[in-house]
N, C-alpha and C. Protein backbone atom coordinates (compact mmCIF):
# COMPACT_ATOMS: atom_id res chain seq x y z
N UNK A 1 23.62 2.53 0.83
CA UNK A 1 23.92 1.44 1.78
C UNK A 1 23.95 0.12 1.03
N UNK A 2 24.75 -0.83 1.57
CA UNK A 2 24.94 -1.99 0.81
C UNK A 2 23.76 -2.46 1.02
N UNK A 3 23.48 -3.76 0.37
CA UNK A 3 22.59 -4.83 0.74
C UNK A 3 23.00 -5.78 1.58
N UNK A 4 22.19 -6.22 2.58
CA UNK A 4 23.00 -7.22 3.60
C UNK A 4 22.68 -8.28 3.11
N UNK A 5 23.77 -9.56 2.91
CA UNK A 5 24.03 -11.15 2.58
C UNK A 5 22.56 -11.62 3.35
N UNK A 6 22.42 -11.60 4.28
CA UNK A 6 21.46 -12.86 4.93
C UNK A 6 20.00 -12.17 5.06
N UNK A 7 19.03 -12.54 4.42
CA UNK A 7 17.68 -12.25 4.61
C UNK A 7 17.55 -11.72 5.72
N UNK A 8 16.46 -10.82 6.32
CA UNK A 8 16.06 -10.76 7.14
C UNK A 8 14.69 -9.98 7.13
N UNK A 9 14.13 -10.10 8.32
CA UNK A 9 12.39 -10.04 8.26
C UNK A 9 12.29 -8.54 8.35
N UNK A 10 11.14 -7.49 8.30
CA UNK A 10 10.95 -6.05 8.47
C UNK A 10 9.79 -6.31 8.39
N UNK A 11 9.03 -5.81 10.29
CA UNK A 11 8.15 -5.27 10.28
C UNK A 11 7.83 -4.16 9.62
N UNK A 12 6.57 -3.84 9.00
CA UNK A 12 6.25 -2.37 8.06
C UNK A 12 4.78 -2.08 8.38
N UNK A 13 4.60 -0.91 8.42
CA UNK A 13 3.44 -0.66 9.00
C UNK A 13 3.02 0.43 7.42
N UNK A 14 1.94 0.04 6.68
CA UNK A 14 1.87 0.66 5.49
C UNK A 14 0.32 2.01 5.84
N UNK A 15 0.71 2.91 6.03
CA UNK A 15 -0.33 3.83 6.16
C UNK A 15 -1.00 5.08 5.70
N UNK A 16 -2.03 4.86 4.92
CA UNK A 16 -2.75 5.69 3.93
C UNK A 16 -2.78 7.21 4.23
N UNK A 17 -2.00 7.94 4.15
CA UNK A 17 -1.59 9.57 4.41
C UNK A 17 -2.87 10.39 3.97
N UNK A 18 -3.09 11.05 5.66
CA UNK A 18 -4.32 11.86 5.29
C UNK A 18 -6.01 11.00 5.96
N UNK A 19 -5.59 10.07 6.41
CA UNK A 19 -6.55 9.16 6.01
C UNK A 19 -7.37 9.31 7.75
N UNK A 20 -8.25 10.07 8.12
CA UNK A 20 -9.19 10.25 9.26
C UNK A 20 -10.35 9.46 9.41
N UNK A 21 -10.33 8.31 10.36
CA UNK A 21 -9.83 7.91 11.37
C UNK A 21 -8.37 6.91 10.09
N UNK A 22 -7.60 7.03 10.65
CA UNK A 22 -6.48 5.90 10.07
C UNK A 22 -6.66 4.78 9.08
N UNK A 23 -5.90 4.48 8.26
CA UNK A 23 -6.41 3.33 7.16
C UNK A 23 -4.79 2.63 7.07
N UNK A 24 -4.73 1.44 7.60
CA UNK A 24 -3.27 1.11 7.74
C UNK A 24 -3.26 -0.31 7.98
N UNK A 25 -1.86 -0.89 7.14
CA UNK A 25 -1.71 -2.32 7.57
C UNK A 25 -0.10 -2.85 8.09
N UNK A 26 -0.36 -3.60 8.82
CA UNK A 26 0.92 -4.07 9.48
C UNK A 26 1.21 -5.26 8.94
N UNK A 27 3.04 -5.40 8.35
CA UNK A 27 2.89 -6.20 7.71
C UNK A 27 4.13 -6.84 7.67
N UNK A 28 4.95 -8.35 7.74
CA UNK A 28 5.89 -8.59 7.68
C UNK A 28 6.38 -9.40 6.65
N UNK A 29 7.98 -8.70 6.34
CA UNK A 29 7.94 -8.88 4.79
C UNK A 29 9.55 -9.22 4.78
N UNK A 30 10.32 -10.03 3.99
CA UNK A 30 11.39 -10.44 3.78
C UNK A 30 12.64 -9.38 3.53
N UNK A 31 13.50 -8.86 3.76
CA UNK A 31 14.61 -7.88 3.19
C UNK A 31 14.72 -8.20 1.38
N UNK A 32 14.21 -9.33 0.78
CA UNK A 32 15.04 -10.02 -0.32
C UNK A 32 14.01 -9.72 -1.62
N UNK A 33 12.72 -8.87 -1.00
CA UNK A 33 11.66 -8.61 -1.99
C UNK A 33 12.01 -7.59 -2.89
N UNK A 34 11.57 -7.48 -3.96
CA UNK A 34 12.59 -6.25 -4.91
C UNK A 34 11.11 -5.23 -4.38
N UNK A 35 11.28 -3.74 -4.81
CA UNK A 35 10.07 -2.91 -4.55
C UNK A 35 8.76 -3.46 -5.50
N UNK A 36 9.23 -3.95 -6.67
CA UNK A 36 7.95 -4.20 -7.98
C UNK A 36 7.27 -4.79 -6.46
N UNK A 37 7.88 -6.24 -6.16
CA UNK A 37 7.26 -7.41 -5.17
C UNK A 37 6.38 -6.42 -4.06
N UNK A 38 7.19 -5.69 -3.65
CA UNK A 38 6.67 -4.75 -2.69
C UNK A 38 4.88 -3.78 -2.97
N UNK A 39 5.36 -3.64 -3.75
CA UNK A 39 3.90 -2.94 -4.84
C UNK A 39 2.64 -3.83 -4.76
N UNK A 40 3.09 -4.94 -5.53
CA UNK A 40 1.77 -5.95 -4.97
C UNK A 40 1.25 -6.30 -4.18
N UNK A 41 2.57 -6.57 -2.83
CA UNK A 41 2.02 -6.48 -1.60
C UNK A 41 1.04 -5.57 -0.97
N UNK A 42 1.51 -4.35 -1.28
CA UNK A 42 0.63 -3.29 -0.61
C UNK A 42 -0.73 -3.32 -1.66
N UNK A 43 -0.63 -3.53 -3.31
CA UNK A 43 -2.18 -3.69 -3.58
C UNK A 43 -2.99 -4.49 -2.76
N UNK A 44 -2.29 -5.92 -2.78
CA UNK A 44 -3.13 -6.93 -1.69
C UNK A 44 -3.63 -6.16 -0.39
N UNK A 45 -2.53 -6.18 -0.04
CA UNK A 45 -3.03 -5.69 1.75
C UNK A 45 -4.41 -4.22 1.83
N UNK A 46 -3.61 -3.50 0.99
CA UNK A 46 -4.85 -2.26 0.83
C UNK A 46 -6.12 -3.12 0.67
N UNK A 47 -5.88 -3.67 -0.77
CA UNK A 47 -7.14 -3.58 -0.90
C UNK A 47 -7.62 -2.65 -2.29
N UNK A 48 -5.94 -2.02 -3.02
CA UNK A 48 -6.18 -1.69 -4.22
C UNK A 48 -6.54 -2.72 -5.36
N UNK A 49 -6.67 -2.16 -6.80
CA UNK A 49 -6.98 -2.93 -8.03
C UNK A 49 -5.98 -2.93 -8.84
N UNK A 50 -4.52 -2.53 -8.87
CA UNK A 50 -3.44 -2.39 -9.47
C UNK A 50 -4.27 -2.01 -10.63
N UNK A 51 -4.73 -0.73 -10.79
CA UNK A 51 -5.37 -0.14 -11.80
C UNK A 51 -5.34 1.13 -12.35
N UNK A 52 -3.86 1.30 -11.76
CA UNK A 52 -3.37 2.64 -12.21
C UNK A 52 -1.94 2.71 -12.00
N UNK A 53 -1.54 3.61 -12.32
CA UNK A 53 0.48 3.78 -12.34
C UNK A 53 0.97 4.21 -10.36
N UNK A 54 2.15 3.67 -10.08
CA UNK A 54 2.53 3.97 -9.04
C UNK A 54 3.73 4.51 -9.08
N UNK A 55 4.50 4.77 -7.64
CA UNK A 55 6.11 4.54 -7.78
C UNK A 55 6.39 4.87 -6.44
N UNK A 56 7.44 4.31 -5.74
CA UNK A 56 8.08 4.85 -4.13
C UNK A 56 8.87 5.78 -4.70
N UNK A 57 8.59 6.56 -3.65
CA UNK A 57 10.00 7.71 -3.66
C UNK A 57 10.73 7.52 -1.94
N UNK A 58 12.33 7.48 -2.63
CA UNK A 58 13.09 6.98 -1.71
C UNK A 58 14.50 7.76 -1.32
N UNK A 59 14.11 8.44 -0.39
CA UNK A 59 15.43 9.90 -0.72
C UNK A 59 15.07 11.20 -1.76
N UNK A 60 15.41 11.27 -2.66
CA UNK A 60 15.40 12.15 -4.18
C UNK A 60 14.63 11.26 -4.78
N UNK A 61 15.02 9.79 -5.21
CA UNK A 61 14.58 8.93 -6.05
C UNK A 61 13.44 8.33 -6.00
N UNK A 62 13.15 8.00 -7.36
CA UNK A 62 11.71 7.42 -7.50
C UNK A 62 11.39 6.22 -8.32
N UNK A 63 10.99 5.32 -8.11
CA UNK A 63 11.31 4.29 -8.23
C UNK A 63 9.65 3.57 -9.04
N UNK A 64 9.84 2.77 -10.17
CA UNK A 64 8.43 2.25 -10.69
C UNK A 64 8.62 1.10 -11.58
N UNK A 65 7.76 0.96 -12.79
CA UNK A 65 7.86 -0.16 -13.68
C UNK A 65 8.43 0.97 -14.73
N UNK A 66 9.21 0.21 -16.08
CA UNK A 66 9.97 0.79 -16.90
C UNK A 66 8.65 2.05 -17.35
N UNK A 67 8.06 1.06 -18.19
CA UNK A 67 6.48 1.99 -19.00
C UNK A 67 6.16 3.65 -18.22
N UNK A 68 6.30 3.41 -16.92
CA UNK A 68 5.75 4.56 -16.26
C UNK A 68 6.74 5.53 -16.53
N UNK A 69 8.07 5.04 -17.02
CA UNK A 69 9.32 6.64 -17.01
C UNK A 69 8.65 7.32 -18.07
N UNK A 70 7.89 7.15 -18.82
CA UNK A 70 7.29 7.87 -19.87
C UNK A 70 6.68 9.03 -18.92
N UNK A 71 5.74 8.87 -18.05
CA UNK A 71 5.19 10.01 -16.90
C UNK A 71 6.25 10.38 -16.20
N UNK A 72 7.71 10.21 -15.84
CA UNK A 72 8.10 10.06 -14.84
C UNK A 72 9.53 10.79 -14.99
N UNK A 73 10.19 11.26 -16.35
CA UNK A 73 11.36 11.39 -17.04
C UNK A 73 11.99 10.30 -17.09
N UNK A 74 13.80 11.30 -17.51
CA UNK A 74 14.54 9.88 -17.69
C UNK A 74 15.23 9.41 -16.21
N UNK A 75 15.10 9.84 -14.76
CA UNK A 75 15.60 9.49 -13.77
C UNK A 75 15.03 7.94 -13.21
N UNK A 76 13.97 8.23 -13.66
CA UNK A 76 12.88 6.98 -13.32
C UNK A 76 13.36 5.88 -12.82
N UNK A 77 13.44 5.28 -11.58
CA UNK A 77 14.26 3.97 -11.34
C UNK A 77 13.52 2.80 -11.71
N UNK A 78 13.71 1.42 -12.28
CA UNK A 78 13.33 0.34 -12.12
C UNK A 78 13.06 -0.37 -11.12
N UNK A 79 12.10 -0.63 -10.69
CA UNK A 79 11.35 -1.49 -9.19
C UNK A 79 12.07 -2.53 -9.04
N UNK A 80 11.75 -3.13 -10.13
CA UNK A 80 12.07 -4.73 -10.50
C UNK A 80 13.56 -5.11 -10.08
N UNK A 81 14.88 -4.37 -9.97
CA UNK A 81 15.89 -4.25 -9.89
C UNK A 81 16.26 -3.69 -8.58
N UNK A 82 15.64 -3.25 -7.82
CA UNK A 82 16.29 -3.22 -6.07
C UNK A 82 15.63 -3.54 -5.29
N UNK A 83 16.39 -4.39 -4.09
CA UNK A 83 15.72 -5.00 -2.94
C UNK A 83 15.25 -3.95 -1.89
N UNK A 84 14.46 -4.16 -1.42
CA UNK A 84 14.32 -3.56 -0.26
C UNK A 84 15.25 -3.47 0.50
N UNK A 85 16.16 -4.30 1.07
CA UNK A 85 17.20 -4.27 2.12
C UNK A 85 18.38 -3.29 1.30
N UNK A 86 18.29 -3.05 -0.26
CA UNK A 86 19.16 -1.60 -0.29
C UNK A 86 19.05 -0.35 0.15
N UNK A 87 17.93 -0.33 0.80
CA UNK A 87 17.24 1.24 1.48
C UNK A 87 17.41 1.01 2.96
N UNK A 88 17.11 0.00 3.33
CA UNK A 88 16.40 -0.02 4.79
C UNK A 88 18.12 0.03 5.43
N UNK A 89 17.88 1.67 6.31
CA UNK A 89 19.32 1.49 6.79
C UNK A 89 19.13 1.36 8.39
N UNK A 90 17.77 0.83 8.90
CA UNK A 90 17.83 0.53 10.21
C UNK A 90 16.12 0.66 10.64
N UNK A 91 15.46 0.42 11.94
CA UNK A 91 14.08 0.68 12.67
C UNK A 91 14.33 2.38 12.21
N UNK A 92 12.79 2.52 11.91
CA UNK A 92 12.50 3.97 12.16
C UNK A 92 12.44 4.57 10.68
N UNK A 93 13.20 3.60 9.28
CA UNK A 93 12.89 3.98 8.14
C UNK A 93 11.80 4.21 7.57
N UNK A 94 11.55 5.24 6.87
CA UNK A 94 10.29 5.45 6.18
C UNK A 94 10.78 5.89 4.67
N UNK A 95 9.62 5.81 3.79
CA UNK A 95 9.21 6.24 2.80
C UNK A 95 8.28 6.29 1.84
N UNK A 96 7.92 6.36 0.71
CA UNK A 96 6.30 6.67 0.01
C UNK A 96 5.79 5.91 -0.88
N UNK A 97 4.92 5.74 -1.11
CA UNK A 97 4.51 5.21 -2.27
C UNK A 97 3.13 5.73 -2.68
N UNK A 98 3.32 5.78 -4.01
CA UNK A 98 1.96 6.69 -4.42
C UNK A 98 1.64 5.84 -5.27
N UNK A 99 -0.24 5.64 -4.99
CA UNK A 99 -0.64 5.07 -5.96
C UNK A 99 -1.94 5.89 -7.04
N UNK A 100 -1.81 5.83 -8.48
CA UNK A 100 -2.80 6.45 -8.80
C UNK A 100 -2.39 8.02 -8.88
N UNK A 101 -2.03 8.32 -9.65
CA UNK A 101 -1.31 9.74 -9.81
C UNK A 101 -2.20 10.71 -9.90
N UNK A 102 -3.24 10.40 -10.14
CA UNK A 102 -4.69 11.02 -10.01
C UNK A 102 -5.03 11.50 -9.37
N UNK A 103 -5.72 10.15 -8.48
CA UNK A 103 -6.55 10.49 -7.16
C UNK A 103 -5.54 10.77 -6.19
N UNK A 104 -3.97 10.70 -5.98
CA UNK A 104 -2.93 10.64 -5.24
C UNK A 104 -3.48 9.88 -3.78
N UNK A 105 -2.95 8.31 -4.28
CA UNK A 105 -3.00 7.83 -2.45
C UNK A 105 -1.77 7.48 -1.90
N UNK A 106 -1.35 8.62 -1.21
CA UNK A 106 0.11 8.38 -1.01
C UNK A 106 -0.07 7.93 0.42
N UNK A 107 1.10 6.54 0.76
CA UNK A 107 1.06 6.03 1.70
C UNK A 107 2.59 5.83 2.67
N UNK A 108 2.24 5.81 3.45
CA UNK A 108 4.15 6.15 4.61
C UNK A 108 4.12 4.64 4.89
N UNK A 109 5.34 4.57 3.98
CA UNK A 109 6.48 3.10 4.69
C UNK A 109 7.05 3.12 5.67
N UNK A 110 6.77 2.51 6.80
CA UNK A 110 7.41 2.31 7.92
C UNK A 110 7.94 1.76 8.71
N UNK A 111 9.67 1.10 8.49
CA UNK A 111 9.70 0.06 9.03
C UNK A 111 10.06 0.15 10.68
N UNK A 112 9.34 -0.78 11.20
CA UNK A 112 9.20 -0.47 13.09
C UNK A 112 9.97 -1.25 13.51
N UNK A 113 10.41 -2.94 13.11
CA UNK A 113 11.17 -3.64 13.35
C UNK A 113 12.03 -4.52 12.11
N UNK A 114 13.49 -4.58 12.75
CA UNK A 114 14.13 -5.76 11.71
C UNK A 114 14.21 -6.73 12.88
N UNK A 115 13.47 -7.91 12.35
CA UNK A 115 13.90 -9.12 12.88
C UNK A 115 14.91 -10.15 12.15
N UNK A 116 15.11 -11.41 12.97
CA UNK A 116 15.80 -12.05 11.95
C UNK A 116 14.71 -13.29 11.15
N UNK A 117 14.93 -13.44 9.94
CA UNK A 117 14.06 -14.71 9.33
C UNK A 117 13.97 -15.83 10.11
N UNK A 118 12.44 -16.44 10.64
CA UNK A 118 11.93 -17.21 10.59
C UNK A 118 11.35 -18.53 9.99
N UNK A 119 12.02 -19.57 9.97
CA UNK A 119 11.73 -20.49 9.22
C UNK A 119 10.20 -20.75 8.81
N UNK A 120 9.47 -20.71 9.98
CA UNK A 120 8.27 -21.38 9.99
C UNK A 120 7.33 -20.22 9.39
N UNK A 121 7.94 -18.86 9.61
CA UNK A 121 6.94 -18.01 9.47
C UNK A 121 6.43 -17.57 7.99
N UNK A 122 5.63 -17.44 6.87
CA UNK A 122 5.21 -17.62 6.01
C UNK A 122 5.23 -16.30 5.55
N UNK A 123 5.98 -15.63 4.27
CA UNK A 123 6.32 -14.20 4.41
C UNK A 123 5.61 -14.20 2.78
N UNK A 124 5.20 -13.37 2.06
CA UNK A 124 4.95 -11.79 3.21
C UNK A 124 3.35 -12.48 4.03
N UNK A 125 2.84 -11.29 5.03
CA UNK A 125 2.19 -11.88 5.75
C UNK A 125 1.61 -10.10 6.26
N UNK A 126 0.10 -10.26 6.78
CA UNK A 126 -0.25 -9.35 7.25
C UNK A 126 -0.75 -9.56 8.78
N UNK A 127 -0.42 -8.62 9.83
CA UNK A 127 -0.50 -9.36 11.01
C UNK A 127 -1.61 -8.55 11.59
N UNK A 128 -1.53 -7.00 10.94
CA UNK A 128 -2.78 -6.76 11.84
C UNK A 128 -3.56 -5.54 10.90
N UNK A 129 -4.36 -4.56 10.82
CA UNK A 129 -4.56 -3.43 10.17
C UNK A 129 -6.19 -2.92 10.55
N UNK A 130 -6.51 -1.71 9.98
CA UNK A 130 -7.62 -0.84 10.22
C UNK A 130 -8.19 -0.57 9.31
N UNK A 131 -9.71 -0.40 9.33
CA UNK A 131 -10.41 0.29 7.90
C UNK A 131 -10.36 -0.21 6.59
N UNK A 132 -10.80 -0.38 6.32
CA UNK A 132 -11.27 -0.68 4.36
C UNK A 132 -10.51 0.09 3.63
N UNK A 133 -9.81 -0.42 2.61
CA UNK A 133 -9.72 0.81 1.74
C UNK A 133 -10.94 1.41 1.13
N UNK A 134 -10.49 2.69 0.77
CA UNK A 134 -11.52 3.47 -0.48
C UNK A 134 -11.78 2.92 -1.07
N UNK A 135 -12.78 2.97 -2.19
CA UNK A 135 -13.05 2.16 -3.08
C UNK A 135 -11.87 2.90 -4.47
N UNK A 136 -11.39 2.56 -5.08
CA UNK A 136 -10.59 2.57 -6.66
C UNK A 136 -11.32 3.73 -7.34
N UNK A 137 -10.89 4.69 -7.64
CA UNK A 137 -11.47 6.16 -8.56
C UNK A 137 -12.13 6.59 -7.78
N UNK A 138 -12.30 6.63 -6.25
CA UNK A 138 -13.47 7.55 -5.41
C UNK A 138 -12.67 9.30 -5.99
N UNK A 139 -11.55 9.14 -6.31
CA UNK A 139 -11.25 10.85 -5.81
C UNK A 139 -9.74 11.10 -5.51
N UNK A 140 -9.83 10.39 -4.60
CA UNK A 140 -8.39 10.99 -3.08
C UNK A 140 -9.39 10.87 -2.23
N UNK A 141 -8.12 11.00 -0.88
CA UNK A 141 -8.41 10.82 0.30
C UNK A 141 -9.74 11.84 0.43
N UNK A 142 -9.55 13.48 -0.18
CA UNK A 142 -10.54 14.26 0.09
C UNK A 142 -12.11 14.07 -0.24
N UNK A 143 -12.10 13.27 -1.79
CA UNK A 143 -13.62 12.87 -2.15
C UNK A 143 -13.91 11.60 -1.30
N UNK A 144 -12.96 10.57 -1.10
CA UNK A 144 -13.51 9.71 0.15
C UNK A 144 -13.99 10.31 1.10
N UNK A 145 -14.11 11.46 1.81
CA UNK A 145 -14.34 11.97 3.27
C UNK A 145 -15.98 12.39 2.65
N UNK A 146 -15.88 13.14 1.37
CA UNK A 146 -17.03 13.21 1.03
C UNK A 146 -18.04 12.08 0.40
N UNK A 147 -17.72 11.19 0.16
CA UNK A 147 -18.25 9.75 -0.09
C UNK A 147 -18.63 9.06 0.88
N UNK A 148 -18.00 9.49 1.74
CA UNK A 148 -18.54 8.57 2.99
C UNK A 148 -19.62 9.11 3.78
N UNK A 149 -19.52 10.76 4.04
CA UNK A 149 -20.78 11.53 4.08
C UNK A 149 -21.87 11.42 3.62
N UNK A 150 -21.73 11.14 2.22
CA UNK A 150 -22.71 10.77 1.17
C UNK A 150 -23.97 9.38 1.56
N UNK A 151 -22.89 8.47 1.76
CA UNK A 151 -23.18 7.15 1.48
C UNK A 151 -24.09 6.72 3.26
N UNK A 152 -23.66 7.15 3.88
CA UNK A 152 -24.25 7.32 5.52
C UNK A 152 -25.54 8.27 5.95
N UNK A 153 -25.64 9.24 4.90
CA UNK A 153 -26.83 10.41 4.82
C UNK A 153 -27.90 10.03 3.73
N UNK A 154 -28.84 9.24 4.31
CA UNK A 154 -29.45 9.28 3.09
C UNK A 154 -30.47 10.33 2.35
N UNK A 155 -30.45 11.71 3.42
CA UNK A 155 -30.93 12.54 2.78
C UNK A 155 -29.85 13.72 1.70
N UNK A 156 -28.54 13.00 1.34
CA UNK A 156 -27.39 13.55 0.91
C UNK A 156 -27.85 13.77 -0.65
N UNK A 157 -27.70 14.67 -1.52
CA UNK A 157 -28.54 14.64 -2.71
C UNK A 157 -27.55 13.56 -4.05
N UNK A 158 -25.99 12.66 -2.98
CA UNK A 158 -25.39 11.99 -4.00
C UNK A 158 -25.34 10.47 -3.30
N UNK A 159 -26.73 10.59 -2.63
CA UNK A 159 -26.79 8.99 -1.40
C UNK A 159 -26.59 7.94 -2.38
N UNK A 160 -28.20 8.18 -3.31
CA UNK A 160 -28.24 6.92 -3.86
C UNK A 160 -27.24 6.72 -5.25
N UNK A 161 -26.82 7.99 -5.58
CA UNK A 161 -25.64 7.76 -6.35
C UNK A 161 -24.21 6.99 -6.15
N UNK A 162 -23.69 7.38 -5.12
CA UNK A 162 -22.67 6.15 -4.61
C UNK A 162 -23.05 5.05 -4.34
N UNK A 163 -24.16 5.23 -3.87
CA UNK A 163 -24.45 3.73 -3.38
C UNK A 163 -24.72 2.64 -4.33
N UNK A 164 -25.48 3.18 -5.89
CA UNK A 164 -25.20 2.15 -6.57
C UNK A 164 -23.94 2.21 -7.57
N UNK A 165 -23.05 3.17 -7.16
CA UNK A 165 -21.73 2.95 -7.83
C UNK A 165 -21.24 1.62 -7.03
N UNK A 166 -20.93 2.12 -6.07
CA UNK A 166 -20.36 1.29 -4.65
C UNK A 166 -21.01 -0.40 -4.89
N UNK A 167 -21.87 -0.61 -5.41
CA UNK A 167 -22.52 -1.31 -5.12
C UNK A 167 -23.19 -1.97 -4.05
N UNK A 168 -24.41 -0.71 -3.38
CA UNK A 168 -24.99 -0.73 -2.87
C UNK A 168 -24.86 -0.87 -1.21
N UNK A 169 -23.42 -1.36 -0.67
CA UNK A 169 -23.04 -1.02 0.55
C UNK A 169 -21.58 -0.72 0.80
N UNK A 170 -21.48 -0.28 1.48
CA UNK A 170 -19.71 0.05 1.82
C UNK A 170 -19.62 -0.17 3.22
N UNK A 171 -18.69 -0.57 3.90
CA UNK A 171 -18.51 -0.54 5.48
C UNK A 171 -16.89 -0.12 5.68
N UNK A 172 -16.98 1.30 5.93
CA UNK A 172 -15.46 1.76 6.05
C UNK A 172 -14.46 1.51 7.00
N UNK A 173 -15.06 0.48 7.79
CA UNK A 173 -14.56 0.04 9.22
C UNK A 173 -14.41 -1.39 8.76
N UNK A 174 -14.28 -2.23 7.40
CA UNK A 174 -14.70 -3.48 7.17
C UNK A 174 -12.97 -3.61 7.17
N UNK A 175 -12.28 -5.00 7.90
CA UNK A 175 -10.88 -5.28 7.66
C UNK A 175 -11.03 -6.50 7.76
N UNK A 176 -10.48 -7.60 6.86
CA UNK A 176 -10.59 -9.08 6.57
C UNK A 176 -9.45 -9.64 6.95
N UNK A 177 -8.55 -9.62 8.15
CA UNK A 177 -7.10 -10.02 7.82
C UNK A 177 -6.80 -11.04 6.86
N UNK A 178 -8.02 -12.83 7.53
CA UNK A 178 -7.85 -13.80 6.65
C UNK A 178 -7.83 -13.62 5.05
N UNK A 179 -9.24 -13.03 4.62
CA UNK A 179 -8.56 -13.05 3.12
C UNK A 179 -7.67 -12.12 2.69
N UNK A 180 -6.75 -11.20 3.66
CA UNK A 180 -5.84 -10.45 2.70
C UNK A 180 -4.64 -11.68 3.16
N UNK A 181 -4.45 -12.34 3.79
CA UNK A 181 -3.44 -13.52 3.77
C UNK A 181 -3.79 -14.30 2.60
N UNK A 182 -4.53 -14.75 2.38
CA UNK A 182 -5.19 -15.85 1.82
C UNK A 182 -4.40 -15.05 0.62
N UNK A 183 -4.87 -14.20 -0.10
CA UNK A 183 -4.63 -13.51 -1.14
C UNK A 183 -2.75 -13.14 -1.40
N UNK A 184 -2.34 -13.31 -0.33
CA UNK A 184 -0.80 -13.06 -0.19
C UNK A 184 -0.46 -14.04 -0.12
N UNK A 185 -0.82 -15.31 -0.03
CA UNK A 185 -0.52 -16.74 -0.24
C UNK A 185 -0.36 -17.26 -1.65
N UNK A 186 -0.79 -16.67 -2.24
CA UNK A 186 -0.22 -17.06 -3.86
C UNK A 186 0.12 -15.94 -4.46
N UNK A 187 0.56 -15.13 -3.69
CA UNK A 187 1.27 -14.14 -4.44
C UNK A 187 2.68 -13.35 -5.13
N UNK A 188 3.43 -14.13 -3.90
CA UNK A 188 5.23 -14.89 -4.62
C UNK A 188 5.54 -15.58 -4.70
């Protein structure tokens, strides 16, 4: 699909796959962002450490920073080089992004609305979301479920072990909208 001439806004609802009760942020974001731009966004909003390799997959294709085609073969697309509005062929689009090839936190892109750009409105921007992320190297979604068991039981025989990994508290229900704006305010 082409890219369309005139900016326009896309609601996206970014949501951590697998993730019981839900771990997700709602988020509105320009057509004109390339995916790299996109990437950071979702570190911000999660709540990741951009501390490991990623990439969307979009159709067949998969999309990252050059360095990573080394993991990735030679199909490997460049981030940095397509907009978002070359994918988005209408409401109801989805697709992936994995972060951490490891622990695999793969998350569903979802766009729910195209609006049109807003002057006043301050993009990208997070409008609403749920839950904390994991903490960075817990595992995957699966050792989080067991981390969180852990960290809530203190007769668990790995209580006080997470807990001073964690540093000493976690609240998996903790969501800051202000500072994940704040933090997306100097971020393009």
């Amino acid at each position: 699909m082409a890219e369309k001439s005139t900016p326009q806004m896309y609601q996206m609802k970014v949501t951590l796959r697998d993730s019981k009760p839900p771990i997700w942020r709602r988020l509105l974001l320009s057509s004109d962002i390339t995916l790299a731009q996109l990437h950071h966004i979702i570190q911000v909003t999660m709540g990741w450490e951009d501390a490991h390799l990623h990439q969307f997959e979009i159709g067949e294709d998969r999309y990252g920073l050059p360095l990573e085609d080394i993991f990735n073969g030679p199909d490997y697309k460049d981030s940095r080089r397509f907009k978002l509005s070359k994918f988005v062929t209408g409401e109801g689009f989805k697709f992936t992004y994995q972060y951490d090839f490891g622990d695999s936190w793969d998350h569903t892109l979802l766009v729910e609305k195209i609006l049109p750009i807003n002057p006043q409105q301050k993009l990208p921007v997070c409008i609403k979301g749920k839950r904390a992320c994991p903490p960075e190297d817990v595992g995957g979604i699966w050792s989080y479920d067991y981390f969180l068991e852990a960290i809530q039981d203190p007769n668990h025989s790995d209580h006080e072990n997470y807990l001073e990994w964690v540093g000493e508290s976690f609240d998996p229900e903790a969501f800051d909208l202000n500072a994940i704006n704040e933090k997306l305010g100097s971020l393009l």
